[in-house]
Protein backbone atom coordinates (compact mmCIF):
# COMPACT_ATOMS: atom_id res chain seq x y z
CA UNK A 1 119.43 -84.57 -53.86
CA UNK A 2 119.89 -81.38 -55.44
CA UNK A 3 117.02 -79.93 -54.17
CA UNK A 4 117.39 -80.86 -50.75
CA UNK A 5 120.43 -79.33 -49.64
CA UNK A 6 120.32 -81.42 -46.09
CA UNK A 7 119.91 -84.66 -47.34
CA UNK A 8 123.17 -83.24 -49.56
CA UNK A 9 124.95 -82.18 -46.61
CA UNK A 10 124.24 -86.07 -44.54
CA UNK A 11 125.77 -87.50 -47.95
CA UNK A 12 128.94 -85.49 -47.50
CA UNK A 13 128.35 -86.38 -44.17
CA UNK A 14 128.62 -89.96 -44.31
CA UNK A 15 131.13 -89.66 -47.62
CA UNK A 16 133.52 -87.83 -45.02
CA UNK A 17 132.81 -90.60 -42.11
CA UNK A 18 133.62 -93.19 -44.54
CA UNK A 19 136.99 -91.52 -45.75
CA UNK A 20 137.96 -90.93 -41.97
CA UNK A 21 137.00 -94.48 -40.93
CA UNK A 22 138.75 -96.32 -44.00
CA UNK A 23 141.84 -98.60 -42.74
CA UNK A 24 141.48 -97.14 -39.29
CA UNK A 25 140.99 -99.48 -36.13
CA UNK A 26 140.00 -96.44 -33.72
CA UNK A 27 136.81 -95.71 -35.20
CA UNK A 28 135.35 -93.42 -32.60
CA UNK A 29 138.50 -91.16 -32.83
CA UNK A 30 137.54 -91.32 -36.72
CA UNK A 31 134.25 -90.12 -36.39
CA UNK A 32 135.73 -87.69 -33.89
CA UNK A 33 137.45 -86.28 -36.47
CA UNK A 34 135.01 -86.56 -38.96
CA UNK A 35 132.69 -84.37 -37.10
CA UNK A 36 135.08 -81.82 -36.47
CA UNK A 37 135.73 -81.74 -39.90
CA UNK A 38 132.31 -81.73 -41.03
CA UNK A 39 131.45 -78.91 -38.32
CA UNK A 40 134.73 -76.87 -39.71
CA UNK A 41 133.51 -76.99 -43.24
CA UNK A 42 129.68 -76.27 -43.01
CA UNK A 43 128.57 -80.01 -43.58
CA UNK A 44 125.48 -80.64 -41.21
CA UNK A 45 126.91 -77.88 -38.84
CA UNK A 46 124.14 -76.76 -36.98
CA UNK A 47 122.72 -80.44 -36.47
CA UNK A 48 126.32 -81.64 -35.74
CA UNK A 49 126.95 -78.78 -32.96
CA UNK A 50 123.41 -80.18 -30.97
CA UNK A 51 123.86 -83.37 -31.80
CA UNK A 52 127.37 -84.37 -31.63
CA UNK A 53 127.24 -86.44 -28.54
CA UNK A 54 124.76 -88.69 -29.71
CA UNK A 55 126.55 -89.23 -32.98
CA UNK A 56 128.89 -91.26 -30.67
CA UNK A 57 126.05 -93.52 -29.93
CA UNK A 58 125.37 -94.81 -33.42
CA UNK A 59 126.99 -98.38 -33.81
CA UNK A 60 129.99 -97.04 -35.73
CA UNK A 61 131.05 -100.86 -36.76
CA UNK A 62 128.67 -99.83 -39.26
CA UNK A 63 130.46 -97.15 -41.27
């Protein structure tokens, strides 16, 4: 992974979405956050500012 610096920044990505989501029961408002956060701190910013919306989409009982 070091020498893709995307695939680096999803890990964080989903490391961060997994913090945010652990113990919580409003897991949309968790990856709410979690994208802010990510978009905040230069983690997947650029895909997360276009693509934000359809983040909401993915079947967050997953995380």
């Amino acid at each position: 992974m070091e020498k893709c610096g995307r695939l680096g920044e999803y890990s964080e990505f989903v490391n961060v979405l997994r913090c945010f989501a652990d113990g919580r029961k409003d897991r949309k408002a968790a990856l709410s956050e979690a994208v802010d956060y990510c978009i905040e701190n230069g983690i997947l910013e650029d895909v997360l500012r276009k693509k934000a919306v359809a983040c909401f989409w993915y079947d967050i009982g997953r995380i």
